[in-house]
C-alpha atoms as a PDB file:
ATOM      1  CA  UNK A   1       0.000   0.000   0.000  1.00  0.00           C
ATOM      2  CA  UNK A   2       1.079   3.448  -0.692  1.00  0.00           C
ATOM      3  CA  UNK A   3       2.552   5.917   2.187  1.00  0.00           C
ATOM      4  CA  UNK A   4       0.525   8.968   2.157  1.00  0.00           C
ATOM      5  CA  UNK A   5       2.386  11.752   4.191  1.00  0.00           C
ATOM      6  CA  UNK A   6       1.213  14.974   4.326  1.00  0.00           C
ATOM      7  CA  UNK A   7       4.048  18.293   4.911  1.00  0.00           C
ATOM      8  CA  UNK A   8       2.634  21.536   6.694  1.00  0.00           C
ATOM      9  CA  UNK A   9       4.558  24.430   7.226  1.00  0.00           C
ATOM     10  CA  UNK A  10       3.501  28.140   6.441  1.00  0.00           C
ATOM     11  CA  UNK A  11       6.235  28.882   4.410  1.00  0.00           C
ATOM     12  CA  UNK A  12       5.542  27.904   1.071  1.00  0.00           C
ATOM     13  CA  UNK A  13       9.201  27.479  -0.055  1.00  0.00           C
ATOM     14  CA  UNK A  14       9.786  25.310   2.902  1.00  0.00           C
ATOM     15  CA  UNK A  15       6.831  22.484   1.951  1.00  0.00           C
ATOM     16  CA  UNK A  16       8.213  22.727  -1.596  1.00  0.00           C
ATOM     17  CA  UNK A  17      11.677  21.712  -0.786  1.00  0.00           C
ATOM     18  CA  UNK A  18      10.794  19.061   1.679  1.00  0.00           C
ATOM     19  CA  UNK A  19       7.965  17.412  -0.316  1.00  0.00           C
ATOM     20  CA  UNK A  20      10.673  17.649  -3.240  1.00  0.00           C
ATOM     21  CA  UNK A  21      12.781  15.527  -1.236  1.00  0.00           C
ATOM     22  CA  UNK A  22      10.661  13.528   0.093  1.00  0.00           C
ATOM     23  CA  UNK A  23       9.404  12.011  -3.363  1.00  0.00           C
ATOM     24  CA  UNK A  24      12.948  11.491  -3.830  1.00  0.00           C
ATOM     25  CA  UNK A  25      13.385   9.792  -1.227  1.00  0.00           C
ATOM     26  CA  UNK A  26      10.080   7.680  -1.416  1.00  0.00           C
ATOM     27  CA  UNK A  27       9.581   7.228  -4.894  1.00  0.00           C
ATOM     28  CA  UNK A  28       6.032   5.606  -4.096  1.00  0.00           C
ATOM     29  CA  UNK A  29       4.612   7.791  -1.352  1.00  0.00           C
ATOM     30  CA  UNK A  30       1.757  10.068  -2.093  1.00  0.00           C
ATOM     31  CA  UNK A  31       3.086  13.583  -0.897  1.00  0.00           C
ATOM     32  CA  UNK A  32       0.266  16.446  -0.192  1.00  0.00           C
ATOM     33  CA  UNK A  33       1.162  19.601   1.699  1.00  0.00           C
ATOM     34  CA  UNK A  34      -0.655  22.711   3.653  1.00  0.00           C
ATOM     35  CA  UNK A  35      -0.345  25.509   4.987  1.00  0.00           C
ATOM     36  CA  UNK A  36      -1.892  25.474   8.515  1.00  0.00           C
ATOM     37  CA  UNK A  37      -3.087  23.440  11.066  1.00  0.00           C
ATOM     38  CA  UNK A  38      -6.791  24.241  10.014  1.00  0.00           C
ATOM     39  CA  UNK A  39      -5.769  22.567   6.759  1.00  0.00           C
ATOM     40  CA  UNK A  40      -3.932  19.662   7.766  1.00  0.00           C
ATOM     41  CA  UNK A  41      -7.419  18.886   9.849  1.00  0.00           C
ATOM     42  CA  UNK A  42      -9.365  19.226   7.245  1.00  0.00           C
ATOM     43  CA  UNK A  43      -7.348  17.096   4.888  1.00  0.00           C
ATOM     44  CA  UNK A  44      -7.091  14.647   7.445  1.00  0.00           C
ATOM     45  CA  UNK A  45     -10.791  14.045   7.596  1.00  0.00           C
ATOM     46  CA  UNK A  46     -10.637  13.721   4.404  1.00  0.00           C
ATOM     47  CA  UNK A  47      -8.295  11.132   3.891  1.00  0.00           C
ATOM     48  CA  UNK A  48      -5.819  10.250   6.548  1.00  0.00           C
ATOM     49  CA  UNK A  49      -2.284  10.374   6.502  1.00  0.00           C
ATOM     50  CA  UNK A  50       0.205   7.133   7.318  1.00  0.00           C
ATOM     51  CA  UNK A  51       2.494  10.252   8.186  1.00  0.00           C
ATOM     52  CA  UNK A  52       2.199  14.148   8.930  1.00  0.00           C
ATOM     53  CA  UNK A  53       5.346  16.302   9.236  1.00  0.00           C
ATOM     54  CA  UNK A  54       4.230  19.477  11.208  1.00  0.00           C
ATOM     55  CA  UNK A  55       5.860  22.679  11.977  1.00  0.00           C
ATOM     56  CA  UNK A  56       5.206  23.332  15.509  1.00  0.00           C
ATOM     57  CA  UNK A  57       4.250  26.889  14.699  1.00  0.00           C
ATOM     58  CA  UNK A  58       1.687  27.735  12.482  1.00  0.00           C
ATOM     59  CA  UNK A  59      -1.976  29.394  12.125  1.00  0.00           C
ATOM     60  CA  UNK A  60      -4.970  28.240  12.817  1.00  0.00           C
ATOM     61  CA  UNK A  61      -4.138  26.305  15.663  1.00  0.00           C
ATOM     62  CA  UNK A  62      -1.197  24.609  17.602  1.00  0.00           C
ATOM     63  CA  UNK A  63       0.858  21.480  17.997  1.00  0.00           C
ATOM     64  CA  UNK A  64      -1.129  19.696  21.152  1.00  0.00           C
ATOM     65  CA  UNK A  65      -4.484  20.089  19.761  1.00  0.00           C
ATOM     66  CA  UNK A  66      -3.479  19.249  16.042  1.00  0.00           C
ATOM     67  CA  UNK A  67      -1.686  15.742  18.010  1.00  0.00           C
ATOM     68  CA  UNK A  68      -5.123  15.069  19.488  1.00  0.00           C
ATOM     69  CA  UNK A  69      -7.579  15.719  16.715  1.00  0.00           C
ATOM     70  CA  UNK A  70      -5.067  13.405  14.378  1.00  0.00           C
ATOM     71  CA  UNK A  71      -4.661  10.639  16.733  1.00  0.00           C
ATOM     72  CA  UNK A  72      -8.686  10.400  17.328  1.00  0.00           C
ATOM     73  CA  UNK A  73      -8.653  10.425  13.402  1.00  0.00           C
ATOM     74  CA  UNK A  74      -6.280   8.416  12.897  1.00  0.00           C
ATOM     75  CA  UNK A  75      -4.546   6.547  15.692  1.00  0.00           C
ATOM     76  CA  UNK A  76      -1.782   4.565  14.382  1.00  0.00           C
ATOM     77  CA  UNK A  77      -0.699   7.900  12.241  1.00  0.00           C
ATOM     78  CA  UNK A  78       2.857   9.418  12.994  1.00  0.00           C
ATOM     79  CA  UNK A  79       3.712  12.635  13.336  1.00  0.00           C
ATOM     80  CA  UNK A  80       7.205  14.427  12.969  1.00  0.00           C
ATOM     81  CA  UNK A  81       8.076  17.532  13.941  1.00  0.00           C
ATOM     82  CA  UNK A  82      10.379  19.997  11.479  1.00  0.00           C
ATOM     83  CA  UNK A  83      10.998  23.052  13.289  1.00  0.00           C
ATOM     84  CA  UNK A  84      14.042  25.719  13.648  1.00  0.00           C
ATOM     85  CA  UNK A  85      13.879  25.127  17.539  1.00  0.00           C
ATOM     86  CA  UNK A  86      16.809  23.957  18.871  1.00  0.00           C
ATOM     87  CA  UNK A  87      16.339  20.256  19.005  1.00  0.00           C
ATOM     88  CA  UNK A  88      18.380  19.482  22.095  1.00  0.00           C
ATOM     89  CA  UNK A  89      16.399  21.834  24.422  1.00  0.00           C
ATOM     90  CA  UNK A  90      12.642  21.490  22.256  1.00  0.00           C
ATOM     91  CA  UNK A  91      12.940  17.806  21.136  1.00  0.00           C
ATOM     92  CA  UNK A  92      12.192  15.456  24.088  1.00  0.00           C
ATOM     93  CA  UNK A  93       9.422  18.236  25.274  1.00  0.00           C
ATOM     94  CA  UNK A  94       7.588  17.821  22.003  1.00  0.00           C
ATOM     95  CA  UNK A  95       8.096  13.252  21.910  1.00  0.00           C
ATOM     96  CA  UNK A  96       7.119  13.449  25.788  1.00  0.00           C
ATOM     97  CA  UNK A  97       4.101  15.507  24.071  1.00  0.00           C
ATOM     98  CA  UNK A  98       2.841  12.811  21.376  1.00  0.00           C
ATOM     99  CA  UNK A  99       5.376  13.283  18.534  1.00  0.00           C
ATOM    100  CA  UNK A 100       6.753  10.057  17.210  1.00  0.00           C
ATOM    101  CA  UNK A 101      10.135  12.234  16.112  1.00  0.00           C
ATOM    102  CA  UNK A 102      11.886  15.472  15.785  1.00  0.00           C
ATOM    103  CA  UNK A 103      14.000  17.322  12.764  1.00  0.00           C
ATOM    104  CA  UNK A 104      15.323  19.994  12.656  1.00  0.00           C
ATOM    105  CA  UNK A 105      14.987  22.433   9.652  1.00  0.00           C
ATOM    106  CA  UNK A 106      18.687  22.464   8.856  1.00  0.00           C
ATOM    107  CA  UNK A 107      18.838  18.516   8.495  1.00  0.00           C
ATOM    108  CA  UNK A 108      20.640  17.008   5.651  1.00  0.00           C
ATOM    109  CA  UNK A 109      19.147  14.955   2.626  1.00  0.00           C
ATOM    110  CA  UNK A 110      20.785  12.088   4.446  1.00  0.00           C
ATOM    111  CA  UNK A 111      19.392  12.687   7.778  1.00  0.00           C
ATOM    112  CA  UNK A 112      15.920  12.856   6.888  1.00  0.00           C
ATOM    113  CA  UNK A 113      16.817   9.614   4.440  1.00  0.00           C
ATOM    114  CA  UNK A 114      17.108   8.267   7.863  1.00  0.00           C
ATOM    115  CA  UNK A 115      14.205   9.678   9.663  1.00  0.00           C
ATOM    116  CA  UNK A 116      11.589   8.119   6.989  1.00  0.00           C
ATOM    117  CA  UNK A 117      13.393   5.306   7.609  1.00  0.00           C
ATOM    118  CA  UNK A 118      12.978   5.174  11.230  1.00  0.00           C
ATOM    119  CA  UNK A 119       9.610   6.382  11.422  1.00  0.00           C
ATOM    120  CA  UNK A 120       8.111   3.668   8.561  1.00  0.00           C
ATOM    121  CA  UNK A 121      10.205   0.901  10.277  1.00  0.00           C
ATOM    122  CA  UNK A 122      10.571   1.551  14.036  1.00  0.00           C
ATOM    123  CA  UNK A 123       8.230   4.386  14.488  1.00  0.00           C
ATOM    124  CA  UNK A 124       9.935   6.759  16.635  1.00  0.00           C
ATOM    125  CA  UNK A 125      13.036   9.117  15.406  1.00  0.00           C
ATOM    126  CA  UNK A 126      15.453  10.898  17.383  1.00  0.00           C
ATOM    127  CA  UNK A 127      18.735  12.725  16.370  1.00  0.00           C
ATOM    128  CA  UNK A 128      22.251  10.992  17.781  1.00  0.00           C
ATOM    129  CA  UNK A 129      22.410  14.843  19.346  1.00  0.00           C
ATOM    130  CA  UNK A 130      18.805  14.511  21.240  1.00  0.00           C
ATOM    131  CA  UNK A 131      19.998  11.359  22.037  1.00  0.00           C
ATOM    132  CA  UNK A 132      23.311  12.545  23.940  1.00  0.00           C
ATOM    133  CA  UNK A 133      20.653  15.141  25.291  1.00  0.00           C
ATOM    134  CA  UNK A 134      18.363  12.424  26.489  1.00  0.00           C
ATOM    135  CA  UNK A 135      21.217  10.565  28.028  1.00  0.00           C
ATOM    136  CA  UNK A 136      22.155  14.176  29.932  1.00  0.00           C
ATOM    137  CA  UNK A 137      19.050  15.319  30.768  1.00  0.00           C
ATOM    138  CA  UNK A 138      18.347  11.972  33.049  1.00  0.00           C
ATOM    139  CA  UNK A 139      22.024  12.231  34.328  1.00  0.00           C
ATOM    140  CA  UNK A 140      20.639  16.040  35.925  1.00  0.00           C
ATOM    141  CA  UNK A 141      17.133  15.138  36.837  1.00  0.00           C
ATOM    142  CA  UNK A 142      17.553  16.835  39.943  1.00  0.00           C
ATOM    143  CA  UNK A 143      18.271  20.381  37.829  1.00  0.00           C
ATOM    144  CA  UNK A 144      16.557  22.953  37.103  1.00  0.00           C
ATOM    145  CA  UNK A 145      16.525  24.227  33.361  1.00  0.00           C
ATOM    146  CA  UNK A 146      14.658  27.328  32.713  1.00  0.00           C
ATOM    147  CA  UNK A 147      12.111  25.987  29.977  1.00  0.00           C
ATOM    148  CA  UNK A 148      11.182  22.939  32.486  1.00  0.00           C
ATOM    149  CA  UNK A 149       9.011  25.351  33.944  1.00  0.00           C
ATOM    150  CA  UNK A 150       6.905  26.003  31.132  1.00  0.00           C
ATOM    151  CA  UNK A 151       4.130  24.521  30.161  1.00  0.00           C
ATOM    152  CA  UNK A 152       3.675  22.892  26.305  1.00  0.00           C
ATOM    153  CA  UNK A 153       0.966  25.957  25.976  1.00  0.00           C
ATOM    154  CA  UNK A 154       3.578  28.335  27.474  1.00  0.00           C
ATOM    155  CA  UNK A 155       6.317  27.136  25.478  1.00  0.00           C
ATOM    156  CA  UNK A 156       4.014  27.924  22.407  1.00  0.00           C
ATOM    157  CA  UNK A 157       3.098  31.349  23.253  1.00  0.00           C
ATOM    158  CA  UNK A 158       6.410  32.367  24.618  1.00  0.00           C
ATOM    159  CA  UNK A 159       8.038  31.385  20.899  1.00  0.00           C
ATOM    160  CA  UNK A 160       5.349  32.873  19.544  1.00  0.00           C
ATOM    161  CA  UNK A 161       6.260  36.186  21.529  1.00  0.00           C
ATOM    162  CA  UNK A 162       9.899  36.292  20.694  1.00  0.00           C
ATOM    163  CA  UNK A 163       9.161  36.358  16.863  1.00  0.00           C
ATOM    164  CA  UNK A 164       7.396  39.158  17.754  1.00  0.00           C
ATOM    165  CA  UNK A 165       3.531  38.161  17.650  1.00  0.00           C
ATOM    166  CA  UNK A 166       1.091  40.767  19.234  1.00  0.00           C
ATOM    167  CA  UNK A 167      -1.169  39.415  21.925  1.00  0.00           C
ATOM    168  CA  UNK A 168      -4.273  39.832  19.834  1.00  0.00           C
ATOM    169  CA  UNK A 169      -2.090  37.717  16.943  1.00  0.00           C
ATOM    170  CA  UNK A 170      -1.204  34.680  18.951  1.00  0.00           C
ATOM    171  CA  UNK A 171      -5.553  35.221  20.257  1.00  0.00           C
ATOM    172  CA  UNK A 172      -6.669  34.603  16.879  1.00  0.00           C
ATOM    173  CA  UNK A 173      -3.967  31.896  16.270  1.00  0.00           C
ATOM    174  CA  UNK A 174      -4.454  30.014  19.030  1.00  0.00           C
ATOM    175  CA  UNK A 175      -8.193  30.741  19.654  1.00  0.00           C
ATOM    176  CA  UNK A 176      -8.048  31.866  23.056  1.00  0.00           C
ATOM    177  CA  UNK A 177      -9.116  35.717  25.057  1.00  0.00           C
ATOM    178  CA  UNK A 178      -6.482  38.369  24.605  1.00  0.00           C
ATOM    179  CA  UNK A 179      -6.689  38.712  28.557  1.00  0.00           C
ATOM    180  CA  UNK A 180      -5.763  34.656  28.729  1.00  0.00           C
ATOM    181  CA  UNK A 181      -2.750  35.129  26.505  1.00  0.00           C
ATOM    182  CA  UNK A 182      -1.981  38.122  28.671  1.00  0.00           C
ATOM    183  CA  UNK A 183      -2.127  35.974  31.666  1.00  0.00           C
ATOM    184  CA  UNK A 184      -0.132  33.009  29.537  1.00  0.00           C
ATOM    185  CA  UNK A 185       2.228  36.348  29.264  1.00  0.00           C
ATOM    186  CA  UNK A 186       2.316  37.145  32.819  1.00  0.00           C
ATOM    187  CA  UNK A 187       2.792  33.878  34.204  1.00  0.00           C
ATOM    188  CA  UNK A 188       5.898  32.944  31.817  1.00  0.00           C
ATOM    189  CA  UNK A 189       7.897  36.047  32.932  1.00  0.00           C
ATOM    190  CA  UNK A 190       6.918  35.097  36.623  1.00  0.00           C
ATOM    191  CA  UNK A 191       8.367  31.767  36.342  1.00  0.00           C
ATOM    192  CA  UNK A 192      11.569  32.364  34.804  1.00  0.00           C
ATOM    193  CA  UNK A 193      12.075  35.606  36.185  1.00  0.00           C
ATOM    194  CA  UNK A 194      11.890  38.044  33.277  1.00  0.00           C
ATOM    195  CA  UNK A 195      11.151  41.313  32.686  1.00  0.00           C
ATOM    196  CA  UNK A 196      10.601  41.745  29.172  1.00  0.00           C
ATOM    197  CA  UNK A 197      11.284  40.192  25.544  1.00  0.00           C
ATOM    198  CA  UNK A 198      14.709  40.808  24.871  1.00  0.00           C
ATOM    199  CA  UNK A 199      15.159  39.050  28.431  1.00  0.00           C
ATOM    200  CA  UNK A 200      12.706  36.039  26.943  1.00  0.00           C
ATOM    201  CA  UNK A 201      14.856  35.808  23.879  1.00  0.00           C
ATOM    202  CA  UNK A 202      17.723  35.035  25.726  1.00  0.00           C
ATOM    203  CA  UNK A 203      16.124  32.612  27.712  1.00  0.00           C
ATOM    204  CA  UNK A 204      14.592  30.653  24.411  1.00  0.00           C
ATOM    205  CA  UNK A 205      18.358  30.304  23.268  1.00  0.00           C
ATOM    206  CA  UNK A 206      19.225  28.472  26.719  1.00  0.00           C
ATOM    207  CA  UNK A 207      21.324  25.573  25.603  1.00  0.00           C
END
């Protein structure tokens, strides 16, 4: 049977190149691609996916209700993530979160070669680096990072933030009051002791 696998991202240049590689890499599979998460819903009703390669930011929704609405859908689906995070502080949050894998948007031909691979065989993918991360972040249990203190939804409004979304924006996007993004807001500078955006920023790039 043929793999159907569906790329979102809202950057149209982005799901070109990847589904372009993708049919390279899997001759056979039937690639489709949108453009936010109100589309990949909708052409998931439609037709499921075997596999669905997400962006973890884009309109019309977010990452944790996209993951539920699939897997009722579709439960034996997988879902990768392709972001610019940085995979060795965002990766485990987003597998610990539903996600069968995580890429990163600078990835090699060869390394996502190896991530169809994993995900059609084994199911799960993870980078040798998250890996090594894995291996340290159970070695330091005990320590504190700054974004363990988040929240999944506070993680996705505080990214949202730092590329400069208004409140009203990441409202709309994420279909939520302005005063509960303001709170969101609030209660992320609270817990890792912030004062404004540039102070965020620096936070986000925590390694």
């Amino acid at each position: 049977m043929e793999e159907r696998i569906l790329v979102a991202d809202d950057h149209g240049i982005v799901r070109y190149g990847l589904s372009m590689m993708i049919r390279k890499l899997r001759p056979g599979a039937i690639v489709e691609d949108a453009s936010d998460y109100a589309k990949v819903i909708d052409m998931a009703k439609k037709n499921p996916y075997d596999l669905y390669i997400l962006d973890v930011t884009m309109p019309n929704g977010n990452f944790l209700n996209a993951y539920n609405s699939l897997k009722r859908i579709s439960p034996d689906c997988k879902i990768l993530i392709f972001s610019s995070l940085d995979e060795e502080v965002y990766a485990m949050r987003y597998i610990e979160s539903g996600a069968d894998g995580f890429l990163n948007k600078l990835a090699t031909e060869g390394e996502m070669k190896v991530a169809l691979e994993k995900i059609f065989s084994n199911g799960k993918y993870v980078s040798d680096a998250v890996k090594d991360s894995l291996v340290f972040y159970k070695s330091s249990k005990g320590k504190s990072r700054p974004l363990d203190q988040l929240s999944n939804r506070e993680i996705a409004i505080a990214n949202m933030l730092v590329i400069g979304k208004s409140l009203k924006e990441i409202s709309q996007e994420l279909h939520l009051h302005v005063s509960t993004v303001s709170t969101y807001k609030t209660r992320i500078f609270e817990k890792l002791q912030i004062q404004n955006i540039p102070d965020l920023i620096k936070v986000l790039d925590f390694k």
